[in-house]
C-alpha atoms as a PDB file:
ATOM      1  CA  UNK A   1      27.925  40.051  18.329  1.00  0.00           C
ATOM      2  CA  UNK A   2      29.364  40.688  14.999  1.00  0.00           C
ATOM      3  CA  UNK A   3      32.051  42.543  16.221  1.00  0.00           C
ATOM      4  CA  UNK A   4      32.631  40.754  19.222  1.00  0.00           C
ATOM      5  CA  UNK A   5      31.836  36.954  18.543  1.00  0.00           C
ATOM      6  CA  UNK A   6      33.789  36.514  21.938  1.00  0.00           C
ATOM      7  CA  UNK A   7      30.879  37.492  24.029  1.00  0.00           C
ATOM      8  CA  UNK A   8      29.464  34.255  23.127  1.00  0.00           C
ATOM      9  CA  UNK A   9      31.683  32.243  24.450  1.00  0.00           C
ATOM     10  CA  UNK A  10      30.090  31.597  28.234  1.00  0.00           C
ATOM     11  CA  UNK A  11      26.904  30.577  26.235  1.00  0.00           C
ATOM     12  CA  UNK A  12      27.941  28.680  23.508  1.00  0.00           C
ATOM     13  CA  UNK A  13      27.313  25.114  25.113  1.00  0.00           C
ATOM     14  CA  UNK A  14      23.759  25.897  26.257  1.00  0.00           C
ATOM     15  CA  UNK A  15      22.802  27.614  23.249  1.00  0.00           C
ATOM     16  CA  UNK A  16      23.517  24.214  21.442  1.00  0.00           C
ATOM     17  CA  UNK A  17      22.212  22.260  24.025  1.00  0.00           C
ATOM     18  CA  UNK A  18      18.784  24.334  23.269  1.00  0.00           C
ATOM     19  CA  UNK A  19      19.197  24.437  19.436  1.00  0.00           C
ATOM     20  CA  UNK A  20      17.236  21.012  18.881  1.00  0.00           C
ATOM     21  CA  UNK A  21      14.374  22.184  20.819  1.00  0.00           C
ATOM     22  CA  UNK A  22      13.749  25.643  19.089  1.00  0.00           C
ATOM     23  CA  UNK A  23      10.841  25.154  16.976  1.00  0.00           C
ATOM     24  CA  UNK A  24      10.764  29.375  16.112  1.00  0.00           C
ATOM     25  CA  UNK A  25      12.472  29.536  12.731  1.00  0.00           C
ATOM     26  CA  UNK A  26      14.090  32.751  13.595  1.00  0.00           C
ATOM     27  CA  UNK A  27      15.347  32.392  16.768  1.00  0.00           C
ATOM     28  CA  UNK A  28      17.102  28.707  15.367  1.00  0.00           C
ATOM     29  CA  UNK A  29      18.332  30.919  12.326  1.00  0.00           C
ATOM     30  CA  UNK A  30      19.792  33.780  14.551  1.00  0.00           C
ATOM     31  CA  UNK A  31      21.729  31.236  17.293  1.00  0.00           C
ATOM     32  CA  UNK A  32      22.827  29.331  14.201  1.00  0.00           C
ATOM     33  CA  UNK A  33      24.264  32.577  12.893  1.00  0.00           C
ATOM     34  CA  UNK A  34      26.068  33.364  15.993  1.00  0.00           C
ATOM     35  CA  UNK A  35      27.241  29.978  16.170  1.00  0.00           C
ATOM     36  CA  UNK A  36      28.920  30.175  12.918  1.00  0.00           C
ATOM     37  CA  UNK A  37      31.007  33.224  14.367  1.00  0.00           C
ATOM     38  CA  UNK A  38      32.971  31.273  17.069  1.00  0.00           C
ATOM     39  CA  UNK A  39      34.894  28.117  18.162  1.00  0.00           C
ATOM     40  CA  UNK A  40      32.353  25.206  18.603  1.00  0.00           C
ATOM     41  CA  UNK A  41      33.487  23.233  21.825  1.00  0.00           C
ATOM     42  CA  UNK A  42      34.573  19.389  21.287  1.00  0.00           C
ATOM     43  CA  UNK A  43      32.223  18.169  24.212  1.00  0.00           C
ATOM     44  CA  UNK A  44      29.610  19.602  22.009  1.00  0.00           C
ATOM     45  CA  UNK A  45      30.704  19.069  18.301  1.00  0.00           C
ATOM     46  CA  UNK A  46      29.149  15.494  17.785  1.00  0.00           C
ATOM     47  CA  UNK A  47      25.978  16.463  18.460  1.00  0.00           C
ATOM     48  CA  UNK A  48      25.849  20.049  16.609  1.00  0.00           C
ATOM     49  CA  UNK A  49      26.964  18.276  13.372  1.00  0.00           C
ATOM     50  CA  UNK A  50      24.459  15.874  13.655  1.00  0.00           C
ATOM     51  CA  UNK A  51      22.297  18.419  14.169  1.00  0.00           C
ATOM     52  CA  UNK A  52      23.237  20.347  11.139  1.00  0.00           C
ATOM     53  CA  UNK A  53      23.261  17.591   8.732  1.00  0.00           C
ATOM     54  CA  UNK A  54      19.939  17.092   9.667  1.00  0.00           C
ATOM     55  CA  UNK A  55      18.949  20.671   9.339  1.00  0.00           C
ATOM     56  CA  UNK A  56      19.919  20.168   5.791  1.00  0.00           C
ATOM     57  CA  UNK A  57      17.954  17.549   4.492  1.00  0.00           C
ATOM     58  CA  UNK A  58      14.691  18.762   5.875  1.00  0.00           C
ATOM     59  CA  UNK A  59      12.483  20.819   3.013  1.00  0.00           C
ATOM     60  CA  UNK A  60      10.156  22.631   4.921  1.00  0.00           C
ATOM     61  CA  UNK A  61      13.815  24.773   6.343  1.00  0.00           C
ATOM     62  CA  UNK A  62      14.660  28.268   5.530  1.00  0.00           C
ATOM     63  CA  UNK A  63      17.834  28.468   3.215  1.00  0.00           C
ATOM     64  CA  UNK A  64      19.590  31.066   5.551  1.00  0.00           C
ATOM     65  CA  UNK A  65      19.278  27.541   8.250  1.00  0.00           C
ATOM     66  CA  UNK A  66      20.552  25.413   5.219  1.00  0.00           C
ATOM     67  CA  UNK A  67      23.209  28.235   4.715  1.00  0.00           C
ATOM     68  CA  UNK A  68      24.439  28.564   8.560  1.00  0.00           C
ATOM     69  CA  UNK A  69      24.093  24.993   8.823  1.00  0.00           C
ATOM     70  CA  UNK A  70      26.910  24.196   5.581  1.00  0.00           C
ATOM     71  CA  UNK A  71      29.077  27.132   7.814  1.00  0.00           C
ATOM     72  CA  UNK A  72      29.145  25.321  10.601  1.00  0.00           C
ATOM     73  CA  UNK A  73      29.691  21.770   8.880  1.00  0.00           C
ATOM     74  CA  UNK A  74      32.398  23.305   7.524  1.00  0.00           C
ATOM     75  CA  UNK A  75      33.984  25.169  10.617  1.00  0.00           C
ATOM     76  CA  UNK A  76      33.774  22.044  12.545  1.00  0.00           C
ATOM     77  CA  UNK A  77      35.612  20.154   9.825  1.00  0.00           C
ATOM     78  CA  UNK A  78      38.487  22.514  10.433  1.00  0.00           C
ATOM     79  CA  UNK A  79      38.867  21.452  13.963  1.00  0.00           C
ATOM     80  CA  UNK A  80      38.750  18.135  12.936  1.00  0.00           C
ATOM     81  CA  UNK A  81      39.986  17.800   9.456  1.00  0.00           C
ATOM     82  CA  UNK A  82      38.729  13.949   9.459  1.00  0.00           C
ATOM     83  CA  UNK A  83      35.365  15.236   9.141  1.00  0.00           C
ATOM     84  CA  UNK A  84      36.209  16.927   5.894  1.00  0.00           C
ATOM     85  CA  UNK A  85      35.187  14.086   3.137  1.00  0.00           C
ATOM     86  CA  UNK A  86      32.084  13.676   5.614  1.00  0.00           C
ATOM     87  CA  UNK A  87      31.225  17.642   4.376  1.00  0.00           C
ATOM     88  CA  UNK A  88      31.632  16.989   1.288  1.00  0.00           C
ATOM     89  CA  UNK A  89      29.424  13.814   0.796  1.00  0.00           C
ATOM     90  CA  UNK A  90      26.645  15.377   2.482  1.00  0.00           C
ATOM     91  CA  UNK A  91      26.869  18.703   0.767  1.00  0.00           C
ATOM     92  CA  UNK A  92      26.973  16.176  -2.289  1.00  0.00           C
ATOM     93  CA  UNK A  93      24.098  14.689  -1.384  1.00  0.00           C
ATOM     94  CA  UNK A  94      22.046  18.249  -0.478  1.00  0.00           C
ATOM     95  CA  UNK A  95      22.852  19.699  -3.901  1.00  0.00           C
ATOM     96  CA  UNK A  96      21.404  16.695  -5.557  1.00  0.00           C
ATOM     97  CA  UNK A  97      17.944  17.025  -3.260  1.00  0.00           C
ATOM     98  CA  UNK A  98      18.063  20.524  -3.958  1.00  0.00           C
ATOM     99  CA  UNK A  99      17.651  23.089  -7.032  1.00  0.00           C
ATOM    100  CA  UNK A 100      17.765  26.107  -5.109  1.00  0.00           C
ATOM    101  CA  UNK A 101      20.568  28.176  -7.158  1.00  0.00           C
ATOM    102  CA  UNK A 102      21.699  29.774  -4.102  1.00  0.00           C
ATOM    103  CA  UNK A 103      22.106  26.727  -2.071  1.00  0.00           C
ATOM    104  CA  UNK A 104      23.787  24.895  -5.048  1.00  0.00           C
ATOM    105  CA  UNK A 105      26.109  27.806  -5.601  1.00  0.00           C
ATOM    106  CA  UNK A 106      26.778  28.055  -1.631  1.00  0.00           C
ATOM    107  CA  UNK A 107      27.630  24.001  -1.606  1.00  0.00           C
ATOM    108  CA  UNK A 108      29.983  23.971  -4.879  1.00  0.00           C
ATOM    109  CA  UNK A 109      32.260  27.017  -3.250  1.00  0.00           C
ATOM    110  CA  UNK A 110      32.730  24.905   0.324  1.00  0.00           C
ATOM    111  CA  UNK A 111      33.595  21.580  -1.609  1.00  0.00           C
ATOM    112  CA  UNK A 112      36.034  23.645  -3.554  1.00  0.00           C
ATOM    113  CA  UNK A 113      37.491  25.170  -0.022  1.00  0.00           C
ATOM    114  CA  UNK A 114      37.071  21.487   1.618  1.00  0.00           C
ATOM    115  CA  UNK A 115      38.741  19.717  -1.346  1.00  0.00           C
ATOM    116  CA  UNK A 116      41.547  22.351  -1.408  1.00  0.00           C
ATOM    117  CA  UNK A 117      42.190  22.046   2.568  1.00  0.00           C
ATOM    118  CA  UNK A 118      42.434  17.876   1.990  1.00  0.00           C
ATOM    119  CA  UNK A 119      45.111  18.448  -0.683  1.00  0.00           C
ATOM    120  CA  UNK A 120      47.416  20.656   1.066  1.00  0.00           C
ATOM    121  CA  UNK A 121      47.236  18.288   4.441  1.00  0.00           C
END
């Protein structure tokens, strides 16, 4: 999978089609991880961002879901770059709710890539 993200690609749809329904906190952390390794289809970028923004606001969720979650916030946003502010506000928002050094560290480095990417368009 790491080396070959493209083997995903035939499953990618169902495996966020499932993602809501996984209540096993390592089986949602490992899809989300191969999720952030490929293209996410537009038919099924609404929902996964929804999905994701969620993820983050919810305490009782691991920070490697938090941390896969931002990834693929932020991968979507570069298929559609009008989703960018969006990112940032809620990433805002999380570091605010959240003290976790890691977290706060993760969120400050993708508003600096995000805010970078909206100057240069």
């Amino acid at each position: 999978m790491e080396q070959h993200p493209e083997v995903l690609l035939p499953w990618r749809e169902t495996i966020i089609g499932i993602l809501p329904r996984i209540r096993h906190g390592g089986k949602r952390r490992q899809l989300m991880r191969m999720l952030t390794r490929c293209e996410i289809p537009e038919s099924s970028a609404g929902m996964l961002f929804d999905y994701c923004q969620e993820r983050l606001f919810l305490s009782e969720e691991k920070v490697a879901v938090k941390v896969y979650a931002m990834d693929i916030l932020y991968n979507i946003s570069g298929q559609a770059p009008e989703l960018k502010q969006e990112v940032i506000q809620t990433l805002e928002q999380v570091a605010e709710q959240f003290q976790g050094a890691g977290i706060v560290a993760r969120i400050r480095k993708i508003i600096v890539r995000l805010r970078k990417e909206i100057h240069q368009r």
